[in-house]
PDB file of N, CA and C in Angstrom:
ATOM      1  N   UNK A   1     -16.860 -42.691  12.125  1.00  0.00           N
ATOM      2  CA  UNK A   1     -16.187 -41.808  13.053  1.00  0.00           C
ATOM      3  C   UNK A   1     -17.188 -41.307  14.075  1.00  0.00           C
ATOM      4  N   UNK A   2     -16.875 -40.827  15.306  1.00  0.00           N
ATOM      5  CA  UNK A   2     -17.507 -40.378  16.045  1.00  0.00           C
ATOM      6  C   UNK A   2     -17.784 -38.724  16.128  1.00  0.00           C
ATOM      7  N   UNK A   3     -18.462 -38.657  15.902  1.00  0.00           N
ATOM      8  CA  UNK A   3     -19.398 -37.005  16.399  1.00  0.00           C
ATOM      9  C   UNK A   3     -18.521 -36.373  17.081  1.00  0.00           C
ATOM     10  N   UNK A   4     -17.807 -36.813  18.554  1.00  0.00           N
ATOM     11  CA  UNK A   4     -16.886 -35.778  19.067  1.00  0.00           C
ATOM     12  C   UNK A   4     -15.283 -35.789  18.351  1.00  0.00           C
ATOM     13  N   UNK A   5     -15.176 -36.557  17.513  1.00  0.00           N
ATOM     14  CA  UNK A   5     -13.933 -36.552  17.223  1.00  0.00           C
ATOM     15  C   UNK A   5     -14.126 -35.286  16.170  1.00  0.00           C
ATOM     16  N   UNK A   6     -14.769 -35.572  15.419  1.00  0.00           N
ATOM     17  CA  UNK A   6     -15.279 -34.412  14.036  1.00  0.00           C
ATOM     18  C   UNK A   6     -15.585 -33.320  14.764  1.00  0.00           C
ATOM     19  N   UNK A   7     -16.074 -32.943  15.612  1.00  0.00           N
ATOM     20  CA  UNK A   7     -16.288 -31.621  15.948  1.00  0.00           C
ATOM     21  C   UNK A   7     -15.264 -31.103  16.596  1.00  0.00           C
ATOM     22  N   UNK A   8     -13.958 -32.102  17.465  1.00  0.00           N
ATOM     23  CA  UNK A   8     -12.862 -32.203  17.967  1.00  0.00           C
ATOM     24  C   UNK A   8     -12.131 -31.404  16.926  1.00  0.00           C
ATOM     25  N   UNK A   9     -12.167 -31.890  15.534  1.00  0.00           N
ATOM     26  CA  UNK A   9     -11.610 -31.843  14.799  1.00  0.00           C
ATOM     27  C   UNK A   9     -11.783 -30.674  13.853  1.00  0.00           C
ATOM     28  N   UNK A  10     -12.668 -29.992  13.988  1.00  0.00           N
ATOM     29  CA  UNK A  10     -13.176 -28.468  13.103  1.00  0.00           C
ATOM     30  C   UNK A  10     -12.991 -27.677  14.414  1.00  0.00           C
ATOM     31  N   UNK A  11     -12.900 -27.918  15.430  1.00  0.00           N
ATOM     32  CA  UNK A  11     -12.814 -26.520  16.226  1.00  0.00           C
ATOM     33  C   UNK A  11     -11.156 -26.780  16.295  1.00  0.00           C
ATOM     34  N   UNK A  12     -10.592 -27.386  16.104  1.00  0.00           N
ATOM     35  CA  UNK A  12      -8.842 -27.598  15.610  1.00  0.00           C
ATOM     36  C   UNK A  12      -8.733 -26.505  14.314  1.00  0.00           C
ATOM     37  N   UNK A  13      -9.113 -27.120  12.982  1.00  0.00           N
ATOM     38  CA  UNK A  13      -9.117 -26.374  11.987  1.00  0.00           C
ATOM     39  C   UNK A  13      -9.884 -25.127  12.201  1.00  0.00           C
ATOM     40  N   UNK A  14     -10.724 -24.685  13.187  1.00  0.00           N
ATOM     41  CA  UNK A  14     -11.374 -23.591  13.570  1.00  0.00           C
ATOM     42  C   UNK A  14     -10.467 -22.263  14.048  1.00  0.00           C
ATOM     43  N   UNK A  15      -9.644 -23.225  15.426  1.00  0.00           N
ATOM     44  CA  UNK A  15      -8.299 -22.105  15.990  1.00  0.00           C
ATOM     45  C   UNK A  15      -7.181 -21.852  14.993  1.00  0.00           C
ATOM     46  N   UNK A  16      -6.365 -23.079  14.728  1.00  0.00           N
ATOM     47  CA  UNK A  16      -5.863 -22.698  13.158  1.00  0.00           C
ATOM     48  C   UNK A  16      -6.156 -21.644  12.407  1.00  0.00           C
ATOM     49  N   UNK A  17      -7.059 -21.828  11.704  1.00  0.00           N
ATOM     50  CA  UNK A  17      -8.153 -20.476  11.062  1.00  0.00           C
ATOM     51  C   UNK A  17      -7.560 -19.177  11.694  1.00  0.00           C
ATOM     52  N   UNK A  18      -7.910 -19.228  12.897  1.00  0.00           N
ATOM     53  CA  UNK A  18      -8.001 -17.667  13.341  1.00  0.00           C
ATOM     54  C   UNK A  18      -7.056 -17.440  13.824  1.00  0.00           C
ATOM     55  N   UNK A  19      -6.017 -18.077  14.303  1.00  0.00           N
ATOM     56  CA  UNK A  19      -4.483 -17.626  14.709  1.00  0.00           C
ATOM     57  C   UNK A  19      -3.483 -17.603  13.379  1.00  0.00           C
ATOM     58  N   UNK A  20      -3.740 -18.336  11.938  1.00  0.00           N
ATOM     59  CA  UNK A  20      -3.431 -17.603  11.159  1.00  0.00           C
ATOM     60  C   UNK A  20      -3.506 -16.593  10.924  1.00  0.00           C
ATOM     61  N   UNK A  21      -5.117 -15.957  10.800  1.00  0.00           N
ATOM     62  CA  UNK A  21      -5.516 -14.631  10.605  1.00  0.00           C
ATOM     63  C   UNK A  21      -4.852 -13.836  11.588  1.00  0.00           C
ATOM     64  N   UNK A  22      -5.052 -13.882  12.356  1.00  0.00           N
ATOM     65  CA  UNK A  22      -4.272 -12.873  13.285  1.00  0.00           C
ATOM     66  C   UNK A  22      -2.576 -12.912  13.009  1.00  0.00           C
ATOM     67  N   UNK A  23      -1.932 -13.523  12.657  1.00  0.00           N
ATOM     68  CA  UNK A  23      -0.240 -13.711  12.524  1.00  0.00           C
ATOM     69  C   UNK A  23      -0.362 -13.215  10.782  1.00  0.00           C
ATOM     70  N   UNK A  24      -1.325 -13.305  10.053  1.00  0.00           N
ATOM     71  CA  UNK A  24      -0.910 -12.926   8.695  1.00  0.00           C
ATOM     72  C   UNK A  24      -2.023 -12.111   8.496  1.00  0.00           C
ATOM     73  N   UNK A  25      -2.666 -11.338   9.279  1.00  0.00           N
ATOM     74  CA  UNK A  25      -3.376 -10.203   8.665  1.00  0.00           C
ATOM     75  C   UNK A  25      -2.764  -8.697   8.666  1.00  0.00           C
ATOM     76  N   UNK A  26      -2.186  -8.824  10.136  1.00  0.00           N
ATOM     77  CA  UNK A  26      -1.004  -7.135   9.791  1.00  0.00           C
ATOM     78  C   UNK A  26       0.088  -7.538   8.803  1.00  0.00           C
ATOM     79  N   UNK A  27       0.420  -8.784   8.275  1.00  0.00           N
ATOM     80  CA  UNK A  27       1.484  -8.655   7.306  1.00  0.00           C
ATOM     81  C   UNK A  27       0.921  -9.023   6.151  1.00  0.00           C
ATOM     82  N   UNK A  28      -0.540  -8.851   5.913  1.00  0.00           N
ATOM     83  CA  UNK A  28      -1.217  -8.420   4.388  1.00  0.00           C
ATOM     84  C   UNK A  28      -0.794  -6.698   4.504  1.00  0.00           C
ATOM     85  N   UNK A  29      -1.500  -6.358   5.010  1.00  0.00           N
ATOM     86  CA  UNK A  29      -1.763  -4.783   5.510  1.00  0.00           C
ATOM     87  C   UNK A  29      -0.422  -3.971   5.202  1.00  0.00           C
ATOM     88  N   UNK A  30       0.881  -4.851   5.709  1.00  0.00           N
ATOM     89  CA  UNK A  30       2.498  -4.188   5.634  1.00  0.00           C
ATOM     90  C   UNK A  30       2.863  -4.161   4.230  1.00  0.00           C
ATOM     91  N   UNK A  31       2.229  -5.129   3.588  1.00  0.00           N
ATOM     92  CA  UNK A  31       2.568  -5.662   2.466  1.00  0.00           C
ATOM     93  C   UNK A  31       2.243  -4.791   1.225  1.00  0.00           C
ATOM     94  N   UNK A  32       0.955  -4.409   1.474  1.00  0.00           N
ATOM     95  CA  UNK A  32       0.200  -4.245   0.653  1.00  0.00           C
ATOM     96  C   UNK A  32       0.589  -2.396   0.772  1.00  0.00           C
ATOM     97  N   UNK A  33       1.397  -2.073   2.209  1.00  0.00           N
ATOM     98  CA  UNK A  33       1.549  -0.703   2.258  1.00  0.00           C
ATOM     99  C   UNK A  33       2.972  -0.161   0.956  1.00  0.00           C
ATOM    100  N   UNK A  34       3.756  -1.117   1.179  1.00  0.00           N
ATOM    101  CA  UNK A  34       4.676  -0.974   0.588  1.00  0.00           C
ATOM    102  C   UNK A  34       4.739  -1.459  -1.038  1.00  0.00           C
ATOM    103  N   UNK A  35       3.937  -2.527  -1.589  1.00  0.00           N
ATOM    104  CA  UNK A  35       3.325  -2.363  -2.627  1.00  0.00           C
ATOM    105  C   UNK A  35       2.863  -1.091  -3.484  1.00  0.00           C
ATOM    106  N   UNK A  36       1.895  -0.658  -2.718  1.00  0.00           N
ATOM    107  CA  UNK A  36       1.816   0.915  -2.714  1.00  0.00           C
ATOM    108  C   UNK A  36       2.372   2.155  -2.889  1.00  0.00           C
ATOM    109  N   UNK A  37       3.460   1.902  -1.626  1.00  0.00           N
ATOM    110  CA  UNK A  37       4.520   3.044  -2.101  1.00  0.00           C
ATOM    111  C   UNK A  37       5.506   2.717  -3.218  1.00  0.00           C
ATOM    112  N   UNK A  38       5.261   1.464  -3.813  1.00  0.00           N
ATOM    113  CA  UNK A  38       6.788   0.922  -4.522  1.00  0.00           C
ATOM    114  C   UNK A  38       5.880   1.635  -6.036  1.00  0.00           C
ATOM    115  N   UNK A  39       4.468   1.386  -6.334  1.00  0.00           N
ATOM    116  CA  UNK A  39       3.722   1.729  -7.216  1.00  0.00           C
ATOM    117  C   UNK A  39       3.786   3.368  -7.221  1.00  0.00           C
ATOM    118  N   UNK A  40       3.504   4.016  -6.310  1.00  0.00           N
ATOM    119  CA  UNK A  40       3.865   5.304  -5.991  1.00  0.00           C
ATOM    120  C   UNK A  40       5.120   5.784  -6.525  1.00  0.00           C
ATOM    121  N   UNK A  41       5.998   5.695  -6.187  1.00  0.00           N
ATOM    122  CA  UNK A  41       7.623   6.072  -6.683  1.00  0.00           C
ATOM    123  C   UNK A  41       7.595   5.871  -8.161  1.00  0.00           C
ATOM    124  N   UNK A  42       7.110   4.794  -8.859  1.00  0.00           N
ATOM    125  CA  UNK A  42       6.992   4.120 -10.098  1.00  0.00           C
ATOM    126  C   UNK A  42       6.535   5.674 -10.829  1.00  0.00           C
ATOM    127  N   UNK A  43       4.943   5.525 -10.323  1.00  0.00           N
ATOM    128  CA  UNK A  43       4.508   6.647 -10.778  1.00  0.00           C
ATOM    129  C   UNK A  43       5.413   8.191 -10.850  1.00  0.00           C
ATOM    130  N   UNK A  44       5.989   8.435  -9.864  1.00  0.00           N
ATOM    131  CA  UNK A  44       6.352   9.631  -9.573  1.00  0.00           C
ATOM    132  C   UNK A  44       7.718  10.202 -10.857  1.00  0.00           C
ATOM    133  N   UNK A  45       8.448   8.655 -10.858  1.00  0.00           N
ATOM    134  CA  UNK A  45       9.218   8.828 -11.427  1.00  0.00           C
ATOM    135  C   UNK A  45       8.932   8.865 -13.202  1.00  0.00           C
ATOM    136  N   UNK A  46       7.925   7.990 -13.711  1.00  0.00           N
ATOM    137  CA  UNK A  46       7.616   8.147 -14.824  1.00  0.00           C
ATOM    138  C   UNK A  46       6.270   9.672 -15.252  1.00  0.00           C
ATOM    139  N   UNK A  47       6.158  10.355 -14.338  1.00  0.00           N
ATOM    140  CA  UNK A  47       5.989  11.446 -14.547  1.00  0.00           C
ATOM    141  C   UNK A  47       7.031  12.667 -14.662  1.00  0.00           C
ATOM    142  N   UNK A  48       7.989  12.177 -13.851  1.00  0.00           N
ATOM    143  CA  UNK A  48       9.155  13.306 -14.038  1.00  0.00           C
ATOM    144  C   UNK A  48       9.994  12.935 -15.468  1.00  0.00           C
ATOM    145  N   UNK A  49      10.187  11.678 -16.041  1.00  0.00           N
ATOM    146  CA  UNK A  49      10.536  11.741 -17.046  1.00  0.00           C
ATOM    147  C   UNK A  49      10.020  11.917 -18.257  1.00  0.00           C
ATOM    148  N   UNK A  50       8.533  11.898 -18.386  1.00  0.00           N
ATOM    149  CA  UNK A  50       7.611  12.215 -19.151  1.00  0.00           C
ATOM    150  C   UNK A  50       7.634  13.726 -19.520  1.00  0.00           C
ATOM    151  N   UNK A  51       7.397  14.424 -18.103  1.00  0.00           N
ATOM    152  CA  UNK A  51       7.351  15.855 -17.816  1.00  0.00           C
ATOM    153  C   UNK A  51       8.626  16.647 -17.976  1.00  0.00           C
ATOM    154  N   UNK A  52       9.686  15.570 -18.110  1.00  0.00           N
ATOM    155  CA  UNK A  52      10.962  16.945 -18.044  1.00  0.00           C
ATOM    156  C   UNK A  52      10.760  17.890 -18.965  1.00  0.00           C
ATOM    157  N   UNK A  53      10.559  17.276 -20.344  1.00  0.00           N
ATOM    158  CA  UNK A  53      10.462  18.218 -21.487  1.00  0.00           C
ATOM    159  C   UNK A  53       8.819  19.264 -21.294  1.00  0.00           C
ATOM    160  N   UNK A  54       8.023  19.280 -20.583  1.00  0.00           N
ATOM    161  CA  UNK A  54       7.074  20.131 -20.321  1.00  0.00           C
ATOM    162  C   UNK A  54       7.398  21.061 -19.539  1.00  0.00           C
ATOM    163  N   UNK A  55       8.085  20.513 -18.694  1.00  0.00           N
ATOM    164  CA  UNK A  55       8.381  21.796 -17.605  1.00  0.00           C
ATOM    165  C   UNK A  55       8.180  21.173 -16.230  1.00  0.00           C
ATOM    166  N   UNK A  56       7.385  19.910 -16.289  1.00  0.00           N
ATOM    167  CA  UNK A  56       6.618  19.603 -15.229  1.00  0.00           C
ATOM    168  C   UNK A  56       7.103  18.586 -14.366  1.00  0.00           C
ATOM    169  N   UNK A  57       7.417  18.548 -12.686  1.00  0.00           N
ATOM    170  CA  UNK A  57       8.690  17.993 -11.578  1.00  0.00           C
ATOM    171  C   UNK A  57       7.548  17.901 -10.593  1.00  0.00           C
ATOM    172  N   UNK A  58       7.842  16.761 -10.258  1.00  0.00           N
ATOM    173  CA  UNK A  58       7.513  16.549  -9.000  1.00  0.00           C
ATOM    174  C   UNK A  58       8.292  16.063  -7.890  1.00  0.00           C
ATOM    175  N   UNK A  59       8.454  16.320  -6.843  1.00  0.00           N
ATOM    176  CA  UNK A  59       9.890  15.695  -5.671  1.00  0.00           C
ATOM    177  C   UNK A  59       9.086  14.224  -5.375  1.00  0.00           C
ATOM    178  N   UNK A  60      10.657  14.192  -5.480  1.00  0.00           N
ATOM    179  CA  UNK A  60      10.794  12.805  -5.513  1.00  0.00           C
ATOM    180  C   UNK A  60      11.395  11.821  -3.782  1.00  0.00           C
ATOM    181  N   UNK A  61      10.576  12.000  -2.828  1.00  0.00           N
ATOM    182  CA  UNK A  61      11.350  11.807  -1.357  1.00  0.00           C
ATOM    183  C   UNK A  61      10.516  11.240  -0.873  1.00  0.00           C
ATOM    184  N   UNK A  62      10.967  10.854   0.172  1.00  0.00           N
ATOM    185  CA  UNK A  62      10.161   9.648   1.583  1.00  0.00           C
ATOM    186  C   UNK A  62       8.912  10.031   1.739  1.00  0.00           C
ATOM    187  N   UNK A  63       8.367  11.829   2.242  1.00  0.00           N
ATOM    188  CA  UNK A  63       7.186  12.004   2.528  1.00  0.00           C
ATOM    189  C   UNK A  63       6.371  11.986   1.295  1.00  0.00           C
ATOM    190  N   UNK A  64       6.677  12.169  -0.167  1.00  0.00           N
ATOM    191  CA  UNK A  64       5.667  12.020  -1.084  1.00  0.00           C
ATOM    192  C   UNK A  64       5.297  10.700  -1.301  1.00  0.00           C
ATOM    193  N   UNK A  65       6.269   9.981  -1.375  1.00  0.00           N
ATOM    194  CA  UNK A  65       5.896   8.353  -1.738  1.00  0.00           C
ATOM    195  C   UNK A  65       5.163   7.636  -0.335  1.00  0.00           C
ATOM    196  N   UNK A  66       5.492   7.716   0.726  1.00  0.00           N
ATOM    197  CA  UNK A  66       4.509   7.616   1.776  1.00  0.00           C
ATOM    198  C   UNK A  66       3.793   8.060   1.240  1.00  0.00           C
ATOM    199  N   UNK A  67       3.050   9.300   0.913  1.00  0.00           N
ATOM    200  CA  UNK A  67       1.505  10.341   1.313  1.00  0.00           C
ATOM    201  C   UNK A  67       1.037   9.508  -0.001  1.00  0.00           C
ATOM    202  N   UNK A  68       1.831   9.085  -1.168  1.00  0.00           N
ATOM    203  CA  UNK A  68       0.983   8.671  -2.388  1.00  0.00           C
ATOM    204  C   UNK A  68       0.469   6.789  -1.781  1.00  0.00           C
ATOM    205  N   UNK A  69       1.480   6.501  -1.051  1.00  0.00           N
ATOM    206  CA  UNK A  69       1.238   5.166  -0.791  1.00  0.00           C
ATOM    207  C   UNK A  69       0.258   5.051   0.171  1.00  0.00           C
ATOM    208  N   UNK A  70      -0.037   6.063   0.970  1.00  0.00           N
ATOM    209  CA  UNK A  70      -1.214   5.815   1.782  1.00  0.00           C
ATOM    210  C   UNK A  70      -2.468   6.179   1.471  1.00  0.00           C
ATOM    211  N   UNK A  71      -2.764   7.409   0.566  1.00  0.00           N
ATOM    212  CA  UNK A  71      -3.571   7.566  -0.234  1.00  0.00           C
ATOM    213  C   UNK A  71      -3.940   7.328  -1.651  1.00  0.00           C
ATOM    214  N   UNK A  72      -2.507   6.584  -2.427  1.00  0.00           N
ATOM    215  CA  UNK A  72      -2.728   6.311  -3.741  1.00  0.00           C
ATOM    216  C   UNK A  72      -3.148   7.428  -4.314  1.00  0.00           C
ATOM    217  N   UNK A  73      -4.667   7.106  -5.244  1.00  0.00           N
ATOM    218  CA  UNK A  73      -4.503   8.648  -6.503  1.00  0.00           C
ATOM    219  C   UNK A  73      -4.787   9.966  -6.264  1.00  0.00           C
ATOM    220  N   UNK A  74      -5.851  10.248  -4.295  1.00  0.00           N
ATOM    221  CA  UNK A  74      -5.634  11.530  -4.038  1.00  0.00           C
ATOM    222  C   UNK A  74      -4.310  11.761  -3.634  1.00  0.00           C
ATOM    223  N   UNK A  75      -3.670  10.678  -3.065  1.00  0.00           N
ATOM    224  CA  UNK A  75      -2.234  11.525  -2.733  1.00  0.00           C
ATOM    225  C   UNK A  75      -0.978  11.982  -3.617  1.00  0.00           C
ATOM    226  N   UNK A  76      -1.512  11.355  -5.153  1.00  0.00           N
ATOM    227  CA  UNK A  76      -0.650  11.672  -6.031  1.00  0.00           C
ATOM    228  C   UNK A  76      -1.498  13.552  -6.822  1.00  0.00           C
ATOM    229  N   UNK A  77      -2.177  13.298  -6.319  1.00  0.00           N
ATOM    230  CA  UNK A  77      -2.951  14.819  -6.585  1.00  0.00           C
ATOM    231  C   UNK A  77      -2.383  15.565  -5.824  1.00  0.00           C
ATOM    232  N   UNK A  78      -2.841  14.988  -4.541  1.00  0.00           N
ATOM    233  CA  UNK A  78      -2.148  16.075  -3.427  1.00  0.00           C
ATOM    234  C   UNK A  78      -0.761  16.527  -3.587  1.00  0.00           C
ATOM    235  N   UNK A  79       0.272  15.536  -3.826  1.00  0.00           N
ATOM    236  CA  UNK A  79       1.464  15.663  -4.055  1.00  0.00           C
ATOM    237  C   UNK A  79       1.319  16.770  -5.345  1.00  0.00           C
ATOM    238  N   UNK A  80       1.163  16.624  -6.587  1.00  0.00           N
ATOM    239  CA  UNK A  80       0.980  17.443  -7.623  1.00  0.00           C
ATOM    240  C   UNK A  80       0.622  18.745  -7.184  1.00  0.00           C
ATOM    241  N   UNK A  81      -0.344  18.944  -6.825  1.00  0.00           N
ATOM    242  CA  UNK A  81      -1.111  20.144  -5.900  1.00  0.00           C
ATOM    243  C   UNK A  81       0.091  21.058  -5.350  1.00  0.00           C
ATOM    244  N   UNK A  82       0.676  20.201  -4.287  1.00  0.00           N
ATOM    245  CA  UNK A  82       1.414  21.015  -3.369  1.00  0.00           C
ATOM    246  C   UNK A  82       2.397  21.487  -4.250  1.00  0.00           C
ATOM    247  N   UNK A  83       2.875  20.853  -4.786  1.00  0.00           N
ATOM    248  CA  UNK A  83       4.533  21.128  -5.886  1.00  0.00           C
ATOM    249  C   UNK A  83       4.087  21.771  -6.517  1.00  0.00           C
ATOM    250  N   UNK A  84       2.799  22.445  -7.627  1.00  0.00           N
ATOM    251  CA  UNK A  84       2.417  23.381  -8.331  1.00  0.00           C
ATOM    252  C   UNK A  84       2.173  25.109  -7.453  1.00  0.00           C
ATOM    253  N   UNK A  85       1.804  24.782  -5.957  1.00  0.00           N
ATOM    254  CA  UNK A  85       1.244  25.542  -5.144  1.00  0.00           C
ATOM    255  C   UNK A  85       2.728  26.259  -4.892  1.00  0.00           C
ATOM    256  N   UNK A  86       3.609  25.302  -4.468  1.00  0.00           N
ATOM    257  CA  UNK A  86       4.982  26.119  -3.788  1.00  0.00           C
ATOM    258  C   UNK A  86       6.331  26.164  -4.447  1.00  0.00           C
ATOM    259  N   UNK A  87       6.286  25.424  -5.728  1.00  0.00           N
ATOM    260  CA  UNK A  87       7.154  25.806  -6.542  1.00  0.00           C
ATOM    261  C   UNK A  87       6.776  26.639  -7.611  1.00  0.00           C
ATOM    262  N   UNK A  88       5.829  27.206  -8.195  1.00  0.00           N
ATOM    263  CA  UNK A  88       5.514  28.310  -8.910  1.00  0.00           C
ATOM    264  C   UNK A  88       5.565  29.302  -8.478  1.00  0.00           C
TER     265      UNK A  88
END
């Protein structure tokens, strides 16, 4: 084979490469957000059923499961936090 065909031929598989990345890297990122919040809710909810008999609730709505899905385990603190802070 010839030298320019092969190098023809990796800067092909080269652009490829990177216009994948670019078309499937914000939809790792989307993916992986909602993963997150789906793990979040999971959590939220097997604490409230754990906790009913303690006493212990956490709300269960759009802005907590966002705030846990974007921060994961501080935001499940935070969430805890706030609900101890303003419902007691």
């Amino acid at each position: 084979m010839e030298w320019g065909v092969i190098f023809a031929t990796f800067l092909l598989l080269l652009m490829l490469f990177i216009i994948a990345q670019l078309i499937l890297g914000p939809l790792k990122v989307v993916t992986r957000f909602f993963l997150n919040c789906g793990l979040g809710l999971a959590a939220l909810v097997i604490v409230n059923l754990i906790g009913r008999n303690l006493g212990v609730h956490l709300p269960v709505n759009p802005l907590c499961v966002i705030s846990i899905g974007c921060l994961g385990i501080p935001g499940f603190i935070l969430v805890a936090f706030m609900s101890y802070l303003f419902m007691s």
